[in-house]
PDB file of N, CA and C in Angstrom:
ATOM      1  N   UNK A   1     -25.720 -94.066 -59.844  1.00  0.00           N
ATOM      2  CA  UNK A   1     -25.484 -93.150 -58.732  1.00  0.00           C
ATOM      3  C   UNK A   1     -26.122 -93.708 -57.461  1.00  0.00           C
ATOM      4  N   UNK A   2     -25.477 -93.631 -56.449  1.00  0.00           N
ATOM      5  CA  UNK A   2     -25.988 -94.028 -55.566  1.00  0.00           C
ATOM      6  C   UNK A   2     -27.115 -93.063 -54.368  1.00  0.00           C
ATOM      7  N   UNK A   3     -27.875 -93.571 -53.785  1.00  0.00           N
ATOM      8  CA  UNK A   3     -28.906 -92.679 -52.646  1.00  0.00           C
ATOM      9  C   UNK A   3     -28.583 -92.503 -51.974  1.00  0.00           C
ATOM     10  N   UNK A   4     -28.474 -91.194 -51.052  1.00  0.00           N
ATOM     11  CA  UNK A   4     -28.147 -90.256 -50.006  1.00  0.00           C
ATOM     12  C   UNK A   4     -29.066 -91.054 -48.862  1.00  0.00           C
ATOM     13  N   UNK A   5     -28.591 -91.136 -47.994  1.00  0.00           N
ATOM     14  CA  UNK A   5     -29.895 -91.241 -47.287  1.00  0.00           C
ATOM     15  C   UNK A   5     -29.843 -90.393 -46.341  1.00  0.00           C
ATOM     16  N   UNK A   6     -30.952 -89.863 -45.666  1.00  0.00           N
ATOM     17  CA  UNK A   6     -30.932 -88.971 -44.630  1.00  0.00           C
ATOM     18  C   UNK A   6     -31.048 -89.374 -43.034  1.00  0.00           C
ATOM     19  N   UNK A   7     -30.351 -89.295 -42.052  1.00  0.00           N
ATOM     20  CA  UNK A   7     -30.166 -89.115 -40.899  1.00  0.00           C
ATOM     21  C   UNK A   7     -30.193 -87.996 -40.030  1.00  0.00           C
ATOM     22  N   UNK A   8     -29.971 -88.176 -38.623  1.00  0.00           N
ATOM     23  CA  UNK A   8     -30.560 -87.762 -37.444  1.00  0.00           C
ATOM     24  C   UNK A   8     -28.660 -87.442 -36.919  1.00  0.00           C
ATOM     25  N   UNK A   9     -28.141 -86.349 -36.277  1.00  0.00           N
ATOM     26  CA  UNK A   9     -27.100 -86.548 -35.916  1.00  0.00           C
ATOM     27  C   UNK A   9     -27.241 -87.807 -34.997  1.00  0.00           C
ATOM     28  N   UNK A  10     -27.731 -88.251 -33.654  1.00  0.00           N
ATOM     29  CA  UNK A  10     -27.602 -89.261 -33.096  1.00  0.00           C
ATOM     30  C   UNK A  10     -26.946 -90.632 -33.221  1.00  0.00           C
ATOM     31  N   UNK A  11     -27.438 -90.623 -34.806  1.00  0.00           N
ATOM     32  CA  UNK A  11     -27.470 -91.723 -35.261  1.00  0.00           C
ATOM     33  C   UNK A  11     -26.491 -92.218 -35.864  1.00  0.00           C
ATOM     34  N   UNK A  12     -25.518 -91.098 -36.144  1.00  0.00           N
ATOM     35  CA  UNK A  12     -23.615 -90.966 -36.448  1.00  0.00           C
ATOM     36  C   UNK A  12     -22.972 -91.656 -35.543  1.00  0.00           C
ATOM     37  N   UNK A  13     -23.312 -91.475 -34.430  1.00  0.00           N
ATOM     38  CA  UNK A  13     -22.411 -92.280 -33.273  1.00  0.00           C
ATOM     39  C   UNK A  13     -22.388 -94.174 -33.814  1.00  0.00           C
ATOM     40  N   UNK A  14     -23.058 -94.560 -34.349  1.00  0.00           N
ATOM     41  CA  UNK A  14     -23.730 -96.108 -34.518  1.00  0.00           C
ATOM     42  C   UNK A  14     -22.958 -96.557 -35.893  1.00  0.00           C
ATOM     43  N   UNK A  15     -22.146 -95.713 -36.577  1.00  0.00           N
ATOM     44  CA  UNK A  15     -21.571 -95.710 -38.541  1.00  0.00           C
ATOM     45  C   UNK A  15     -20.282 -95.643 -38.220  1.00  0.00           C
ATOM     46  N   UNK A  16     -19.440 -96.649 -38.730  1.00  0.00           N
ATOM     47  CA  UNK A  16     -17.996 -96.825 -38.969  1.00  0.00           C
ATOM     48  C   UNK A  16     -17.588 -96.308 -40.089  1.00  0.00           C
ATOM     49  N   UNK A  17     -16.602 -95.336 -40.244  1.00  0.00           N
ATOM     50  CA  UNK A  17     -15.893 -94.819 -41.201  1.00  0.00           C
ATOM     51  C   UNK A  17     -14.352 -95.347 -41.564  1.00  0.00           C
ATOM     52  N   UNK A  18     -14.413 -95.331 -42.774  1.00  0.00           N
ATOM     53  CA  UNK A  18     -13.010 -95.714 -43.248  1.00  0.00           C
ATOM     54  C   UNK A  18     -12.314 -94.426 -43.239  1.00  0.00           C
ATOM     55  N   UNK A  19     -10.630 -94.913 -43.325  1.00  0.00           N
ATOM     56  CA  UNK A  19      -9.766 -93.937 -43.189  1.00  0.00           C
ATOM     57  C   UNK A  19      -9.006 -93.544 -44.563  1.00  0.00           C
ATOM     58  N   UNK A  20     -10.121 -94.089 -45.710  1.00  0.00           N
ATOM     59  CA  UNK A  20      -9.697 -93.754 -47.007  1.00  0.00           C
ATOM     60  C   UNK A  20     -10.175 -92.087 -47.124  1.00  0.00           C
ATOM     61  N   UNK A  21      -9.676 -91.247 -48.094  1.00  0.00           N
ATOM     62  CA  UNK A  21     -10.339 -89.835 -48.470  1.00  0.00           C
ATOM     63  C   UNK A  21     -11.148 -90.426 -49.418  1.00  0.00           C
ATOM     64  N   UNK A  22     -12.155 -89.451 -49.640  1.00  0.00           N
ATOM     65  CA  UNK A  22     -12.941 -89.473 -50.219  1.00  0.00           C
ATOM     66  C   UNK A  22     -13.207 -88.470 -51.546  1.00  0.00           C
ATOM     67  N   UNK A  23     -12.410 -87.336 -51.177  1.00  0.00           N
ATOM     68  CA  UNK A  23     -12.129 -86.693 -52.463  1.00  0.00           C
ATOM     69  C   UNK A  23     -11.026 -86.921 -53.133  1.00  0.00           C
ATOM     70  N   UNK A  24     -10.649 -87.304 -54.693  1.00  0.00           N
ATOM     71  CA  UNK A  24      -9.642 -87.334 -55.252  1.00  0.00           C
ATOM     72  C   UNK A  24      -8.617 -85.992 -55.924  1.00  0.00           C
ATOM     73  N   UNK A  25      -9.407 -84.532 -56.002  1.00  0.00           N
ATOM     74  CA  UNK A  25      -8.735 -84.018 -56.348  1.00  0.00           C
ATOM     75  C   UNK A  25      -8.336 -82.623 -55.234  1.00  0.00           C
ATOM     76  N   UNK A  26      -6.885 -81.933 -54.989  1.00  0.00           N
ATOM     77  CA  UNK A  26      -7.029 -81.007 -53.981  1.00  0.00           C
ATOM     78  C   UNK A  26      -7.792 -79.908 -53.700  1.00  0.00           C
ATOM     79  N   UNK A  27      -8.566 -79.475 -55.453  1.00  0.00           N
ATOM     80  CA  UNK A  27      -9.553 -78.296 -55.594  1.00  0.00           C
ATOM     81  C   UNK A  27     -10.725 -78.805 -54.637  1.00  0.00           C
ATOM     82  N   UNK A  28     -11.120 -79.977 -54.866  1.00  0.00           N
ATOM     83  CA  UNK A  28     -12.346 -80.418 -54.309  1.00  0.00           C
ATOM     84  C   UNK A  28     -12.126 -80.402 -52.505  1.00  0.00           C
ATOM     85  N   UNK A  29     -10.991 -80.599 -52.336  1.00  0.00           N
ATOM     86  CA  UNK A  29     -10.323 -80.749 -50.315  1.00  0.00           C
ATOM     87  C   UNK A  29     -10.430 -79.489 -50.345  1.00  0.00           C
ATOM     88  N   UNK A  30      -9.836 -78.904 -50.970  1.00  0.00           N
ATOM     89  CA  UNK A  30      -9.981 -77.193 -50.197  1.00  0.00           C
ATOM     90  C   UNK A  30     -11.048 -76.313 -50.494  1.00  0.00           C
ATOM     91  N   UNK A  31     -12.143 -76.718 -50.957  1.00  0.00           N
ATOM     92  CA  UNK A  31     -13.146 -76.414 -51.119  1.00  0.00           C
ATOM     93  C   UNK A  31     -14.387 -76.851 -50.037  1.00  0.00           C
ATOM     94  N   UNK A  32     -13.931 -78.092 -49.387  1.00  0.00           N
ATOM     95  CA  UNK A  32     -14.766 -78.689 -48.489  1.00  0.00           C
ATOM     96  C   UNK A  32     -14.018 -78.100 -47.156  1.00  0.00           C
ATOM     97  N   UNK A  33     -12.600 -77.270 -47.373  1.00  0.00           N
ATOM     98  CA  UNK A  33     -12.072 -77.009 -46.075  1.00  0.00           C
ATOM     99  C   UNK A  33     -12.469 -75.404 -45.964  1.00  0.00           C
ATOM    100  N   UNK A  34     -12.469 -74.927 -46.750  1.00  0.00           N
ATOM    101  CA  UNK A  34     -13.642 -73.287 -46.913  1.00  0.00           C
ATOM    102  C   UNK A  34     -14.617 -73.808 -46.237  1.00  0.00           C
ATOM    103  N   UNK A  35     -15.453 -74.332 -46.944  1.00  0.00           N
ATOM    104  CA  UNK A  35     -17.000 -74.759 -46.683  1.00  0.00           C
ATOM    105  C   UNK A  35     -17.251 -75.283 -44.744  1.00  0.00           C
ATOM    106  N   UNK A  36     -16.308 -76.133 -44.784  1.00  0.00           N
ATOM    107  CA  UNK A  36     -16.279 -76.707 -43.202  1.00  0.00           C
ATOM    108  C   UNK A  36     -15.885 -75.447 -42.301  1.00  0.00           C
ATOM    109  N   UNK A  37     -15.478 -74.702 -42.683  1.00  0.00           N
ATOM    110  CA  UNK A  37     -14.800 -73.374 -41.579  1.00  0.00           C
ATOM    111  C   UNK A  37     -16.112 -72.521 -42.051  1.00  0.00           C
ATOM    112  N   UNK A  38     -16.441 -72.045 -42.778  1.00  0.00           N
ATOM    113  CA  UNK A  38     -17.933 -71.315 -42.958  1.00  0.00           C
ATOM    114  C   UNK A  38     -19.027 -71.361 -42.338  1.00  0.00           C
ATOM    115  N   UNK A  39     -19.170 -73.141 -42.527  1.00  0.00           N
ATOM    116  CA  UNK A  39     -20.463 -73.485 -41.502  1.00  0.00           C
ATOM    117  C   UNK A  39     -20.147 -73.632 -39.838  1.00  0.00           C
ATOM    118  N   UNK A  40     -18.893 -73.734 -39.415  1.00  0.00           N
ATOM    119  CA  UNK A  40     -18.296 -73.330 -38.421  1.00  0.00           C
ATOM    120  C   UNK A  40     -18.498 -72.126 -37.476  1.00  0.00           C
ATOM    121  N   UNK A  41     -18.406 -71.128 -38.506  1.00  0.00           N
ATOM    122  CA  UNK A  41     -18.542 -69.394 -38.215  1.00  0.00           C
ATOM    123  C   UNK A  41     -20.237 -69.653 -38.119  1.00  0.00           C
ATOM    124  N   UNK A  42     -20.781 -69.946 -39.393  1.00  0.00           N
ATOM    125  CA  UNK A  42     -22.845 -69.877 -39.133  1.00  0.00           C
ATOM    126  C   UNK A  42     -22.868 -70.659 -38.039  1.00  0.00           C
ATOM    127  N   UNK A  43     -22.553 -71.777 -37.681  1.00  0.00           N
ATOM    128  CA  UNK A  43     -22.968 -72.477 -36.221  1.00  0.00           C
ATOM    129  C   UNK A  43     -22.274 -71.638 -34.859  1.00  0.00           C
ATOM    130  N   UNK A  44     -21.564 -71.024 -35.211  1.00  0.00           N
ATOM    131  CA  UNK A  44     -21.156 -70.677 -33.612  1.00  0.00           C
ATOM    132  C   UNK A  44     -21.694 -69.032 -33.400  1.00  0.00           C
ATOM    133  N   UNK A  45     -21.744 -68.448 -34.391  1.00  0.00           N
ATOM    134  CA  UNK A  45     -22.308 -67.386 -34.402  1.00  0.00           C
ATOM    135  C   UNK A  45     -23.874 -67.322 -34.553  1.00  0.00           C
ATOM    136  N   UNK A  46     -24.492 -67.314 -35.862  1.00  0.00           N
ATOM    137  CA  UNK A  46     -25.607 -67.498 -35.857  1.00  0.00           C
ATOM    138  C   UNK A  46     -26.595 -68.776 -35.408  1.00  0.00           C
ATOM    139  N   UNK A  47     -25.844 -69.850 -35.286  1.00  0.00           N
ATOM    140  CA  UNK A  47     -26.849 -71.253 -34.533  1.00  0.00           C
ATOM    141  C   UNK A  47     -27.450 -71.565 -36.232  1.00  0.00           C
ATOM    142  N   UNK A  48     -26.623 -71.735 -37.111  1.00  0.00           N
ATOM    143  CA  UNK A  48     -27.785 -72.077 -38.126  1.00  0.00           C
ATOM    144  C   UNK A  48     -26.942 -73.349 -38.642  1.00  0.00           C
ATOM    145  N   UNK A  49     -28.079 -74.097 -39.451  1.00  0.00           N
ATOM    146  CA  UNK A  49     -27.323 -75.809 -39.721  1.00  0.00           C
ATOM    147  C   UNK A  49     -27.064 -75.764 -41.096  1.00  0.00           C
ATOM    148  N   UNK A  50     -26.161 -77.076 -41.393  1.00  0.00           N
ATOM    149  CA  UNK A  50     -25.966 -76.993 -42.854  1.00  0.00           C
ATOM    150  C   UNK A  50     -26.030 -78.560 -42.992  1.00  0.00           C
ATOM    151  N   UNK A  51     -26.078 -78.648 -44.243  1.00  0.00           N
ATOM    152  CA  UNK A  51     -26.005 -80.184 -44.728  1.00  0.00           C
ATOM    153  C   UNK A  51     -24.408 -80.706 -44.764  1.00  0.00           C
ATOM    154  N   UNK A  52     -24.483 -82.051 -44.673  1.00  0.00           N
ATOM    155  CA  UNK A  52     -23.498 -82.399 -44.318  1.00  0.00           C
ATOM    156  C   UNK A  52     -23.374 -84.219 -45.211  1.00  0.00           C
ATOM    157  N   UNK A  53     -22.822 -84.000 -46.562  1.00  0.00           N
ATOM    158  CA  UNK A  53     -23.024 -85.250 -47.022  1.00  0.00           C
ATOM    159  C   UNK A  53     -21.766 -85.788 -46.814  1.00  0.00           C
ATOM    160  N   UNK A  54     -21.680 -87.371 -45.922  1.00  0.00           N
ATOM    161  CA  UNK A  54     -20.729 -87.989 -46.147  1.00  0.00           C
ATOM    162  C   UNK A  54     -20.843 -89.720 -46.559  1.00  0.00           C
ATOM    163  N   UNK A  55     -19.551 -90.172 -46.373  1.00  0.00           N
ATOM    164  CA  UNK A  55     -19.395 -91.835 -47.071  1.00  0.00           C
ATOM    165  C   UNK A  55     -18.899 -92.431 -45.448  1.00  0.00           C
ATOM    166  N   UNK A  56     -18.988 -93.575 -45.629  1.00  0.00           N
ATOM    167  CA  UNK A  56     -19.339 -94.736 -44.482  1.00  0.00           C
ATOM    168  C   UNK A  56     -17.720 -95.586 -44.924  1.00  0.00           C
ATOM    169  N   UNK A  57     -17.933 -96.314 -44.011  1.00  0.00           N
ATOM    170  CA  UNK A  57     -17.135 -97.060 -44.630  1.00  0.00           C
ATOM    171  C   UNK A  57     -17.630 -98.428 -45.636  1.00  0.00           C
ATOM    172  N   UNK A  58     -18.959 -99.044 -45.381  1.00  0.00           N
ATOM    173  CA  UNK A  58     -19.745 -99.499 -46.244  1.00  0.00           C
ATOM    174  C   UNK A  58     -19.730 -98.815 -47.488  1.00  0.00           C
ATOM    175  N   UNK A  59     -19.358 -97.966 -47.550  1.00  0.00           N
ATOM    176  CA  UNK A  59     -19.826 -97.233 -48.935  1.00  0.00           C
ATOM    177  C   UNK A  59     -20.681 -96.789 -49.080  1.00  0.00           C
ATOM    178  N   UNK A  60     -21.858 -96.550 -48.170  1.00  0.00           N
ATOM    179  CA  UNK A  60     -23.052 -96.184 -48.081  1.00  0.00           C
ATOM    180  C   UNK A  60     -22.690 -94.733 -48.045  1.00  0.00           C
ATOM    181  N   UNK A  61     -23.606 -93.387 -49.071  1.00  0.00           N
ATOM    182  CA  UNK A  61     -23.890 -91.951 -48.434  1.00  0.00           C
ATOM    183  C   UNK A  61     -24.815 -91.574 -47.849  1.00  0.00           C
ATOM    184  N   UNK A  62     -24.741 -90.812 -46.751  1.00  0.00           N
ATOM    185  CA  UNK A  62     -25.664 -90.428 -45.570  1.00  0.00           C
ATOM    186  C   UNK A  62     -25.216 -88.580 -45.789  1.00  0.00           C
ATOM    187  N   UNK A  63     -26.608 -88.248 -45.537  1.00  0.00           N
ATOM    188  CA  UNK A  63     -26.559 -86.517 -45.040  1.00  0.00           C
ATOM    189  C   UNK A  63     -27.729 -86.412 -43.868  1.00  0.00           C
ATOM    190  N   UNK A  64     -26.611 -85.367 -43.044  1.00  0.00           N
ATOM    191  CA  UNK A  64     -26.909 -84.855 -41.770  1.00  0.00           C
ATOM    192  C   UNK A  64     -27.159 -83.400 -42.021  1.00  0.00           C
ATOM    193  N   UNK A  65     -28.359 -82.963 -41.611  1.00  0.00           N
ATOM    194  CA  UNK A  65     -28.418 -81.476 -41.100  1.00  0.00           C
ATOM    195  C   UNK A  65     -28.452 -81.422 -39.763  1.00  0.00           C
ATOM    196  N   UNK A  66     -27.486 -80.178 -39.459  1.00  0.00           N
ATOM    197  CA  UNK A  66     -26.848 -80.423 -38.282  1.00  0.00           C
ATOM    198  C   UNK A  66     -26.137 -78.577 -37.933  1.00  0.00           C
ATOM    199  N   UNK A  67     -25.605 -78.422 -36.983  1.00  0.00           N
ATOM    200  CA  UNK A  67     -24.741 -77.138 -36.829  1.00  0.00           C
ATOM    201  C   UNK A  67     -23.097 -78.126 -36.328  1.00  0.00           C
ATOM    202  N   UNK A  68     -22.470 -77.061 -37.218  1.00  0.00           N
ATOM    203  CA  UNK A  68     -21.000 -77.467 -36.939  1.00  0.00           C
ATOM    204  C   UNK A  68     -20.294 -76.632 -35.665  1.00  0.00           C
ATOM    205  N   UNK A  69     -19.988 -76.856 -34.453  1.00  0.00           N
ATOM    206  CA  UNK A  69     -19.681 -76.590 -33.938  1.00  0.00           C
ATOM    207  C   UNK A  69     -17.775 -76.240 -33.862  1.00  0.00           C
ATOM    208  N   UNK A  70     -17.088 -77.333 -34.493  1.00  0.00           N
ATOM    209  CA  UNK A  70     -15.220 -76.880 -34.665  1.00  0.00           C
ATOM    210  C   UNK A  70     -15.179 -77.806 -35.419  1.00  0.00           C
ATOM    211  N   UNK A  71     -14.149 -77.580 -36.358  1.00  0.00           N
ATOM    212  CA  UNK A  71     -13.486 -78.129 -37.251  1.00  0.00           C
ATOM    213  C   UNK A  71     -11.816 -78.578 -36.865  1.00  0.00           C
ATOM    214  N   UNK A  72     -11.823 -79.042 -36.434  1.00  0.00           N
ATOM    215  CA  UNK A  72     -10.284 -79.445 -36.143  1.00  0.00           C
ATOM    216  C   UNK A  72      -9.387 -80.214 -37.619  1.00  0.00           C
ATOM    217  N   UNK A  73      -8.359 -80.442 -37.122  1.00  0.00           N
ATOM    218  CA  UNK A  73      -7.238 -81.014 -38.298  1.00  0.00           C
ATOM    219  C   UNK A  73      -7.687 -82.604 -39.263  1.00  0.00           C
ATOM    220  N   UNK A  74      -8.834 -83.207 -38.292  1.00  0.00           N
ATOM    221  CA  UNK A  74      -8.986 -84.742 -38.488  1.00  0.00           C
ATOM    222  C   UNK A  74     -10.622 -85.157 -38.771  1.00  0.00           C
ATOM    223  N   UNK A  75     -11.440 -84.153 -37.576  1.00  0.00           N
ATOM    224  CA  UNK A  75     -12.659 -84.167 -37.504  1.00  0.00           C
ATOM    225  C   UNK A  75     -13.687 -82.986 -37.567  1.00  0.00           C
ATOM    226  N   UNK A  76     -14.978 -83.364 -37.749  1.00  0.00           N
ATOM    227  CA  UNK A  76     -15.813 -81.883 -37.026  1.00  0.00           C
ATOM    228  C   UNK A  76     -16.601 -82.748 -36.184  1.00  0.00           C
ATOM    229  N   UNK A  77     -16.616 -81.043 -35.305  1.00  0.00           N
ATOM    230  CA  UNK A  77     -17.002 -82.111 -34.061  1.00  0.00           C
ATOM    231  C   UNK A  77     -18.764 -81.479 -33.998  1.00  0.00           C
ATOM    232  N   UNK A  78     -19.943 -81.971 -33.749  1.00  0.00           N
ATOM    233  CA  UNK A  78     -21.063 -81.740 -33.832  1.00  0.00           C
ATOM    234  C   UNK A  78     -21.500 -81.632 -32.429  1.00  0.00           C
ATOM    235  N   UNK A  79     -22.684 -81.376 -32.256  1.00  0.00           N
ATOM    236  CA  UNK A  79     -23.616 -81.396 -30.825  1.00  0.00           C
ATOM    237  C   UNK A  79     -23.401 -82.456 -30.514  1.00  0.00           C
ATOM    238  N   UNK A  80     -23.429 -83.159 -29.111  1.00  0.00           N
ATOM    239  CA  UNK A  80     -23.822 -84.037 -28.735  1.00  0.00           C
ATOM    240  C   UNK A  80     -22.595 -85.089 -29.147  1.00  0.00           C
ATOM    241  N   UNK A  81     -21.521 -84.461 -28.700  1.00  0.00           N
ATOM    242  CA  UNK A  81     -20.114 -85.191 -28.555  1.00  0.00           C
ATOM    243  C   UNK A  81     -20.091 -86.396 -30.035  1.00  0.00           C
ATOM    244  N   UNK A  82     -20.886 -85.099 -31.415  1.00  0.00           N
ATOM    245  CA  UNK A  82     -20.409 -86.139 -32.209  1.00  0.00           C
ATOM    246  C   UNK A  82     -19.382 -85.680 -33.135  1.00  0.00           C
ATOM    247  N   UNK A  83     -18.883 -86.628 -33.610  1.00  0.00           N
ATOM    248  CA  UNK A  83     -17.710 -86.329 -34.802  1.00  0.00           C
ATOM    249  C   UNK A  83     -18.328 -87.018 -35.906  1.00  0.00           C
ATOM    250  N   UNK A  84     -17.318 -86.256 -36.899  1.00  0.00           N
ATOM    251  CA  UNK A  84     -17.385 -86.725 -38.030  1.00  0.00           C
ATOM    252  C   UNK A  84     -16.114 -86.859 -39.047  1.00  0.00           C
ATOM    253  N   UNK A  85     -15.272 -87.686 -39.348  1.00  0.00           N
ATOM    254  CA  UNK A  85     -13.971 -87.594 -40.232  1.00  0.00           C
ATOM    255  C   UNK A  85     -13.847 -86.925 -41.168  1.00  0.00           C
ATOM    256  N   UNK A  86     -13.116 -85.724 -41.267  1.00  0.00           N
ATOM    257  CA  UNK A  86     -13.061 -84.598 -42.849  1.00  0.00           C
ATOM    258  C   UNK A  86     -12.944 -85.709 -43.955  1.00  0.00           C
ATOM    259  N   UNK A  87     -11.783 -86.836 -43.999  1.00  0.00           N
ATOM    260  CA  UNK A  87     -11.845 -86.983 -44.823  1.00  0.00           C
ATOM    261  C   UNK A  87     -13.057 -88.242 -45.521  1.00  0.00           C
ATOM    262  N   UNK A  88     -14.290 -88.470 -44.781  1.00  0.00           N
ATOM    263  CA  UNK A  88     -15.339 -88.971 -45.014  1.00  0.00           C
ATOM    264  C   UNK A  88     -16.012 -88.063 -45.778  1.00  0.00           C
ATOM    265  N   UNK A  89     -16.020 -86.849 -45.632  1.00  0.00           N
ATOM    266  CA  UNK A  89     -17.080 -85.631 -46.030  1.00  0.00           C
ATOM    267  C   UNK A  89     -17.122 -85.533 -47.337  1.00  0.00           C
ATOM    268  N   UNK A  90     -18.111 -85.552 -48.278  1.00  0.00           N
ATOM    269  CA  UNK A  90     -18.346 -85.043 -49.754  1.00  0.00           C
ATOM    270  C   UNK A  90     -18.167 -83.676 -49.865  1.00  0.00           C
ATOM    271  N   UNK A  91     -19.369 -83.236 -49.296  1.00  0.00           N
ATOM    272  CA  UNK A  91     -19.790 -82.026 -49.639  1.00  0.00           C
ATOM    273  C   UNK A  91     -20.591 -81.509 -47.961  1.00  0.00           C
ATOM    274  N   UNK A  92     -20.256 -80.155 -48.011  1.00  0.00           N
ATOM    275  CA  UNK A  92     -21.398 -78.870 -47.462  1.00  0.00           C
ATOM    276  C   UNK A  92     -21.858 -78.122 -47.634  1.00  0.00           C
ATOM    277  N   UNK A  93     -23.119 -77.808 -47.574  1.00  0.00           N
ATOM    278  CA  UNK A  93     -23.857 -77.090 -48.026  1.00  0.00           C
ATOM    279  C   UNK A  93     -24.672 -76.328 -46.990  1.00  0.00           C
TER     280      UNK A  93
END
């Protein structure tokens, strides 16, 4: 298994992502597409953060705690004009 490592949103801007998905099955996509609209509603309403594990294009996993500000069709978009590719995303929590 490989190590998570933990980051700083900032530091997203500096990580190349591939345009492979990362989940293989659709239970698992629409489960991360609940989850991404949830923490959506807690960040814009309440200001509260969630974890945010994703894959690189290295293959490397990184998690961000962070507030999700919108979820659009391709990306979420974070503070500080950052994005992140849905289909990079593991998991939220």
């Amino acid at each position: 298994m490989k190590t998570v490592e933990i980051i700083e949103k900032e530091q997203i801007k500096n990580l190349k992502f591939c345009r492979k998905e990362v989940l293989t099955d659709e239970q698992s996509k629409k489960r991360r597409g609940f989850d991404l609209m949830r923490a959506q509603a807690l960040g814009n309403l309440l200001k509260n953060k969630v974890n945010i594990t994703f894959r690189t294009e290295d293959e490397k996993l990184y998690q961000v705690n962070t507030t999700v500000w919108a979820v659009g069709t391709d990306f979420v978009s974070l503070k500080s004009d950052t994005h992140i590719p849905i289909n990079a995303i593991l998991e939220v929590d």
